[in-house]
PDB file of N, CA and C in Angstrom:
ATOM      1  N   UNK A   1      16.652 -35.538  -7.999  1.00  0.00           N
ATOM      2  CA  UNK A   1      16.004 -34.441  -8.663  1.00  0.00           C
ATOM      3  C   UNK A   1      16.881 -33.904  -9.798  1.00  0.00           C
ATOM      4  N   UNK A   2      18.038 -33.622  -9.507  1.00  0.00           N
ATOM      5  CA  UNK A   2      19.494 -33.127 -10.575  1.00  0.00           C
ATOM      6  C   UNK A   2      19.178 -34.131 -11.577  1.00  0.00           C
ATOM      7  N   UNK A   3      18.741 -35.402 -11.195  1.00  0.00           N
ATOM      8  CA  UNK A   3      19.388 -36.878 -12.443  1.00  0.00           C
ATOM      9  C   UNK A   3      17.960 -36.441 -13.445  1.00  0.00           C
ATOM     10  N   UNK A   4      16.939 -36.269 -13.144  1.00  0.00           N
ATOM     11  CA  UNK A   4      16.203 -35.603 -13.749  1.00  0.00           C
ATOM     12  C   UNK A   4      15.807 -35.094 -14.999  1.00  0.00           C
ATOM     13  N   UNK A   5      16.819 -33.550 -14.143  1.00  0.00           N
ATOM     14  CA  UNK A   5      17.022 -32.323 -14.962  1.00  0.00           C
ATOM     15  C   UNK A   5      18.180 -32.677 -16.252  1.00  0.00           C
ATOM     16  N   UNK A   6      18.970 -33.371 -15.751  1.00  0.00           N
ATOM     17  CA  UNK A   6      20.020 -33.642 -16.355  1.00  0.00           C
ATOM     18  C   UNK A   6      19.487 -34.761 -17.565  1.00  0.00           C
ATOM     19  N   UNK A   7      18.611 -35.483 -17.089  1.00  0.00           N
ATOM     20  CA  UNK A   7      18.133 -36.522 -18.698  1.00  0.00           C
ATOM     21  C   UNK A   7      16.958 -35.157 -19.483  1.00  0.00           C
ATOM     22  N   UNK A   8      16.729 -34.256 -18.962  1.00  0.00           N
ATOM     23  CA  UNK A   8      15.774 -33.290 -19.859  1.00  0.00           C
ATOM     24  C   UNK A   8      16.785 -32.676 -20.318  1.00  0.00           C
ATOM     25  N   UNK A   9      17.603 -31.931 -20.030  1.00  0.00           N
ATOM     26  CA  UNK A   9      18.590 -31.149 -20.981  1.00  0.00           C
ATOM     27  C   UNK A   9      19.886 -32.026 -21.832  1.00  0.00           C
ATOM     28  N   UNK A  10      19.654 -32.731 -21.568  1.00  0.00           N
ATOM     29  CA  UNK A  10      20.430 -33.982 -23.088  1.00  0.00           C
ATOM     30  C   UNK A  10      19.520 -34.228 -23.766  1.00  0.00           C
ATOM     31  N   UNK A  11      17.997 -33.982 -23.716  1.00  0.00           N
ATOM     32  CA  UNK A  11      16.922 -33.910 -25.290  1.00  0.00           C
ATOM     33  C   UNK A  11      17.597 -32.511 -25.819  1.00  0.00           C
ATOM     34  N   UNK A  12      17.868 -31.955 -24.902  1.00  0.00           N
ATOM     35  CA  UNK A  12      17.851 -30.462 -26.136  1.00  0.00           C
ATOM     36  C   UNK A  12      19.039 -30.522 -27.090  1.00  0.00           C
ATOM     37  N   UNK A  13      18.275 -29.981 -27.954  1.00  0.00           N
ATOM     38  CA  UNK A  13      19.912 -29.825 -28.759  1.00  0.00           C
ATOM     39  C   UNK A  13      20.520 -28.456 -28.945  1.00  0.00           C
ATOM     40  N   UNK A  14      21.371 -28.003 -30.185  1.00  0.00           N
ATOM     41  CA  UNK A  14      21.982 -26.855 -29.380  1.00  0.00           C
ATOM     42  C   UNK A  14      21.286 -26.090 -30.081  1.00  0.00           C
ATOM     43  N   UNK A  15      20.371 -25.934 -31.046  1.00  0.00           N
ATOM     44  CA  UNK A  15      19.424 -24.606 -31.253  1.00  0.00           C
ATOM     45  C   UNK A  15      18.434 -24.583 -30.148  1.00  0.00           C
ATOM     46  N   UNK A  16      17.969 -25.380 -29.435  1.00  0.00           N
ATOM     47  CA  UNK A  16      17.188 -25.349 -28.290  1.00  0.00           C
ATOM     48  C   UNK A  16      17.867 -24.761 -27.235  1.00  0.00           C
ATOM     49  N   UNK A  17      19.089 -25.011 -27.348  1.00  0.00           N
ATOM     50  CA  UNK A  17      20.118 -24.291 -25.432  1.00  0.00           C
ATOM     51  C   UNK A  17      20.106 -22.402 -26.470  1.00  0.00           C
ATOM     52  N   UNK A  18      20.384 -22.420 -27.887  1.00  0.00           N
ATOM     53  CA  UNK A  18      20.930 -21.561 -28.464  1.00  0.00           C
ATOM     54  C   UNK A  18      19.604 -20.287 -28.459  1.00  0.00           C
ATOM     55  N   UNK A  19      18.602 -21.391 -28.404  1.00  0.00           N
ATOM     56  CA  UNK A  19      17.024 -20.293 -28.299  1.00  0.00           C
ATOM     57  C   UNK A  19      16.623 -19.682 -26.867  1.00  0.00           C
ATOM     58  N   UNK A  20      17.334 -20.649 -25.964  1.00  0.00           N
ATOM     59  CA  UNK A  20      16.936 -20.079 -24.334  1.00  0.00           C
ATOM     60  C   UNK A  20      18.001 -18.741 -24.359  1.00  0.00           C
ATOM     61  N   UNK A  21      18.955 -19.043 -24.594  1.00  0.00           N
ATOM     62  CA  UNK A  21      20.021 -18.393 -24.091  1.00  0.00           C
ATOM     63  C   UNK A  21      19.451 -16.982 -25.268  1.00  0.00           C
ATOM     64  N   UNK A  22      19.038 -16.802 -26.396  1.00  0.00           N
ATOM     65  CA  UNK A  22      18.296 -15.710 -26.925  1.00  0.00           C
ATOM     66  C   UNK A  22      16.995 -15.129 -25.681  1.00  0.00           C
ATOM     67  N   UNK A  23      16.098 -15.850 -25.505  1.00  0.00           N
ATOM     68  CA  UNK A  23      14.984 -15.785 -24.466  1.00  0.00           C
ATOM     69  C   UNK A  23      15.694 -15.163 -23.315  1.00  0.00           C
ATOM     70  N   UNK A  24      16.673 -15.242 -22.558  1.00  0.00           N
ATOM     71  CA  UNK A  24      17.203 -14.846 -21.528  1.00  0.00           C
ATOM     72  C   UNK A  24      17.620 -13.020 -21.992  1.00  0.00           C
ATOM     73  N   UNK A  25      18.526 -13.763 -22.978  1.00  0.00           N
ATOM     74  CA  UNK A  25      18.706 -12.332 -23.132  1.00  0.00           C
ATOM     75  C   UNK A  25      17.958 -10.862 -23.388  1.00  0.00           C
ATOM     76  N   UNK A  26      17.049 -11.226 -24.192  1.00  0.00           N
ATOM     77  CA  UNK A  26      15.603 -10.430 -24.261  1.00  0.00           C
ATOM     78  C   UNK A  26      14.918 -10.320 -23.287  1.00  0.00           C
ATOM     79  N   UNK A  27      14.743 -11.153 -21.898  1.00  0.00           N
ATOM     80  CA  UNK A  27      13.825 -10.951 -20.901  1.00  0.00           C
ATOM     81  C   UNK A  27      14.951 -10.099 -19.604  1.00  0.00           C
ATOM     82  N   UNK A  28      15.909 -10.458 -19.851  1.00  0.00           N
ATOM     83  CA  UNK A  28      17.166  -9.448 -19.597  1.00  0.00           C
ATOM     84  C   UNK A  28      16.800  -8.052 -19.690  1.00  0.00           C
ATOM     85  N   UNK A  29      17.029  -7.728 -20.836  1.00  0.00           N
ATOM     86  CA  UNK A  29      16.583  -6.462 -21.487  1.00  0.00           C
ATOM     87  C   UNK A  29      15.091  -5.854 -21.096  1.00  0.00           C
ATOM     88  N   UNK A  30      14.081  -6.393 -20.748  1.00  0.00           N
ATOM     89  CA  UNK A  30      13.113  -6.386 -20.279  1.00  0.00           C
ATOM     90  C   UNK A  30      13.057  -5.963 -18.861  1.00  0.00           C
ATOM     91  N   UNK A  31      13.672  -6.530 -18.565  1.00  0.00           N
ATOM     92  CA  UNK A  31      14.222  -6.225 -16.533  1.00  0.00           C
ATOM     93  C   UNK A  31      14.680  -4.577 -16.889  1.00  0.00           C
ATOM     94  N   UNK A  32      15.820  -4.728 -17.489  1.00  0.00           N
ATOM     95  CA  UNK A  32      16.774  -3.318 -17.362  1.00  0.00           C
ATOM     96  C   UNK A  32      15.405  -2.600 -18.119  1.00  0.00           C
ATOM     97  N   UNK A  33      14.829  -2.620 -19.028  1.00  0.00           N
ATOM     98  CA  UNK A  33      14.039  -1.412 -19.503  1.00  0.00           C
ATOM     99  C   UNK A  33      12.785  -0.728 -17.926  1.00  0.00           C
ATOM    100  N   UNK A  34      12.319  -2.088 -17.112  1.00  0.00           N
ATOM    101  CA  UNK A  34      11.626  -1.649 -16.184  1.00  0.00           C
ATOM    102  C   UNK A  34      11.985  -0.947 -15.380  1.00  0.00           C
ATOM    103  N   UNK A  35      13.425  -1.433 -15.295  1.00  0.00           N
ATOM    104  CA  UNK A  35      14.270  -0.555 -13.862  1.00  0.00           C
ATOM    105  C   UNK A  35      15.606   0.032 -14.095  1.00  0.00           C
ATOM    106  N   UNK A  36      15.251   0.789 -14.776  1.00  0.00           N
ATOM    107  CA  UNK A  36      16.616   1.583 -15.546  1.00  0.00           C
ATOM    108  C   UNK A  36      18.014   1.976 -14.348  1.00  0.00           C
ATOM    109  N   UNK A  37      16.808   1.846 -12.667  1.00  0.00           N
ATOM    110  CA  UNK A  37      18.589   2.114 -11.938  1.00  0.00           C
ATOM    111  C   UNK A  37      19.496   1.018 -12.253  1.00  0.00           C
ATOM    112  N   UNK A  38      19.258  -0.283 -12.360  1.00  0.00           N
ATOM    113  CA  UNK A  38      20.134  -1.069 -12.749  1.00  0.00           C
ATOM    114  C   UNK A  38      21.451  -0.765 -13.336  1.00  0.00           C
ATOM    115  N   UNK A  39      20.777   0.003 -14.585  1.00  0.00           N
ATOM    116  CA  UNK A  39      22.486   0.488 -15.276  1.00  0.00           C
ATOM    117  C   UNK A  39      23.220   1.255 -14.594  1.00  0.00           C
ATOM    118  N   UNK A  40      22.887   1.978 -13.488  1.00  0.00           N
ATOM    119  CA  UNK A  40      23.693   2.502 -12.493  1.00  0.00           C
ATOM    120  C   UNK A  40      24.830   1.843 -11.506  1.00  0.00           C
ATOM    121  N   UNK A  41      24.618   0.252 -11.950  1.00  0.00           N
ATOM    122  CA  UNK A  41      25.997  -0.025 -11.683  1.00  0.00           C
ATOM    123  C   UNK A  41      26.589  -0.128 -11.574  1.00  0.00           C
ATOM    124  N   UNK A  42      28.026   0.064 -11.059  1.00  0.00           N
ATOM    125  CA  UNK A  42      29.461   0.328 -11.443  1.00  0.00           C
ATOM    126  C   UNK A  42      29.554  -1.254 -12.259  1.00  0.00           C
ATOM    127  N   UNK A  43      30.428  -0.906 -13.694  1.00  0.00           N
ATOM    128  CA  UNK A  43      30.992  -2.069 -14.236  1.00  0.00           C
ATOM    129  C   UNK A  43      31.991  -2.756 -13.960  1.00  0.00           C
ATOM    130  N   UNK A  44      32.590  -2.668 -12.806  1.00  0.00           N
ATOM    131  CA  UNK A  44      33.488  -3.376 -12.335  1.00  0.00           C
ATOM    132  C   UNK A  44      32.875  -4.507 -11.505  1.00  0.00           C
ATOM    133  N   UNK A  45      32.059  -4.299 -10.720  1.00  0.00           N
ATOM    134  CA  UNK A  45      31.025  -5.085 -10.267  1.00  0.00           C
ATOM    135  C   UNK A  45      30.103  -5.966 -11.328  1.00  0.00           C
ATOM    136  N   UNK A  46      29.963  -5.784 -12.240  1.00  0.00           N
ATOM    137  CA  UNK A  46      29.350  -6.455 -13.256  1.00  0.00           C
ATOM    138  C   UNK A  46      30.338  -7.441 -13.550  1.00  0.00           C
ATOM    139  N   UNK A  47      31.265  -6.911 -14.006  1.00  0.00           N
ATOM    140  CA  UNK A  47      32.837  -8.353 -14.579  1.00  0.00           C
ATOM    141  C   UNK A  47      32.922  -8.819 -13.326  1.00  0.00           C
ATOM    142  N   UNK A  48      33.042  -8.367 -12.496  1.00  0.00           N
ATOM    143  CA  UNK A  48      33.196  -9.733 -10.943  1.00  0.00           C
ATOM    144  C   UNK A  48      32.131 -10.543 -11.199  1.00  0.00           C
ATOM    145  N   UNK A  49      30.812 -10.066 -11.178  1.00  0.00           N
ATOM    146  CA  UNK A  49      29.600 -10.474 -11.287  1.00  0.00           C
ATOM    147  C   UNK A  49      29.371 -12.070 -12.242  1.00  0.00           C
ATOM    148  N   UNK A  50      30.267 -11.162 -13.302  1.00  0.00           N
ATOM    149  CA  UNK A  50      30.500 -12.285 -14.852  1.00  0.00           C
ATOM    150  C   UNK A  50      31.500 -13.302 -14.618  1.00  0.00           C
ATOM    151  N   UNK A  51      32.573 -12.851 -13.916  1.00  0.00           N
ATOM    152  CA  UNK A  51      33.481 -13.866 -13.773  1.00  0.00           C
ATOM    153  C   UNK A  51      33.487 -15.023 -12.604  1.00  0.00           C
ATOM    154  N   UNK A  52      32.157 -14.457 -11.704  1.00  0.00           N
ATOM    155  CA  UNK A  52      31.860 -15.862 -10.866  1.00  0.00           C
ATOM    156  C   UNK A  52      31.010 -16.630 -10.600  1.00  0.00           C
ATOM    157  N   UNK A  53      30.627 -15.917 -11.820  1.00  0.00           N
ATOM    158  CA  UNK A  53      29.516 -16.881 -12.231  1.00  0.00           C
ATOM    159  C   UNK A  53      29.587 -17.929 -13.686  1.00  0.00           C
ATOM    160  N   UNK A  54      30.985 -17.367 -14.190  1.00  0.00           N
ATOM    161  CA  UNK A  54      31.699 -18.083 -15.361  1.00  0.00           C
ATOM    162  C   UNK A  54      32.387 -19.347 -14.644  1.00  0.00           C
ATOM    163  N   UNK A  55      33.084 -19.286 -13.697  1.00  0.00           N
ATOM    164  CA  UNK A  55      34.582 -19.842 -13.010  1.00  0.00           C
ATOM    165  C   UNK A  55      34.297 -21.336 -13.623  1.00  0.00           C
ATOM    166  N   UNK A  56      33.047 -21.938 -12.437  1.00  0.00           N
ATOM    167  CA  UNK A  56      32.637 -23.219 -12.508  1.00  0.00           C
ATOM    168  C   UNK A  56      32.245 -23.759 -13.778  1.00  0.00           C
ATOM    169  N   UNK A  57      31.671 -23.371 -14.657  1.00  0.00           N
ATOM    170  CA  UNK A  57      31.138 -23.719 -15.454  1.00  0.00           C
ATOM    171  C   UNK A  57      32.574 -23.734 -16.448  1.00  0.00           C
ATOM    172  N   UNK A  58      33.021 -22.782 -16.939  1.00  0.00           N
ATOM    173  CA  UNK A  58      34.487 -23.009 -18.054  1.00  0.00           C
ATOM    174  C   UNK A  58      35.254 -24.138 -17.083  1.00  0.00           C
ATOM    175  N   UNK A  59      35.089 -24.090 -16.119  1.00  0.00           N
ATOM    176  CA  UNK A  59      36.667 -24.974 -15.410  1.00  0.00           C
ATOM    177  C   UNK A  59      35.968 -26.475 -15.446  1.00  0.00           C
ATOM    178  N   UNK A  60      34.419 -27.021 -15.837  1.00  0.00           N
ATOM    179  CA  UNK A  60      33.728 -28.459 -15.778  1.00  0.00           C
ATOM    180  C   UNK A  60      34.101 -28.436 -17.484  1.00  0.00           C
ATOM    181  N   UNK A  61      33.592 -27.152 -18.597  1.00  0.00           N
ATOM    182  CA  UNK A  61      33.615 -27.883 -19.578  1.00  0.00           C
ATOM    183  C   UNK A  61      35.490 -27.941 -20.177  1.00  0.00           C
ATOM    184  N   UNK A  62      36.181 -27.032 -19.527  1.00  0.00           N
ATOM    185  CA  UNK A  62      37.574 -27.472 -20.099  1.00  0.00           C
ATOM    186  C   UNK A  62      38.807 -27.948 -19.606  1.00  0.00           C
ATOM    187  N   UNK A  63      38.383 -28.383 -18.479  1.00  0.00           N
ATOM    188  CA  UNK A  63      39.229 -29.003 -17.233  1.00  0.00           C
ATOM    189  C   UNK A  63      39.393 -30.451 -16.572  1.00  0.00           C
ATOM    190  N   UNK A  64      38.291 -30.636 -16.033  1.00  0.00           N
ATOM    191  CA  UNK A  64      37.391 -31.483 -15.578  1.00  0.00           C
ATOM    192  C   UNK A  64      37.116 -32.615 -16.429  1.00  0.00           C
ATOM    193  N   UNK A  65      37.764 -33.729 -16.640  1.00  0.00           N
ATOM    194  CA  UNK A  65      37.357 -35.001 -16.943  1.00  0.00           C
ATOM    195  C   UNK A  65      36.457 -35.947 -16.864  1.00  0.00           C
TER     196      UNK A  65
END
């Protein structure tokens, strides 16, 4: 199923990854406008949030052979 996904996202190129990743962010914004407790987050919890969900991904594209 992965081998797949993985031959569909090598068609895209990078204004196509560069347009989702816009789309996300706007439907993002969309979430937080519906449910404004969200921003009631503590931001420390957010950077944990960011950073483990970063880890894997920076450590495949600059590590990882």
């Amino acid at each position: 199923m992965f081998d797949r996904f993985n031959e569909r996202v090598k068609r895209l190129s990078f204004v196509d990854i560069k347009l989702i990743k816009w789309g996300v962010f706007f439907a993002t914004i969309i979430i937080v406008k519906l449910f404004p407790q969200l921003l009631k987050i503590n931001y420390w919890m957010l950077i944990v949030l960011m950073v483990a969900c970063s880890v894997k991904p920076a450590y495949r594209f600059w590590f990882k052979k």
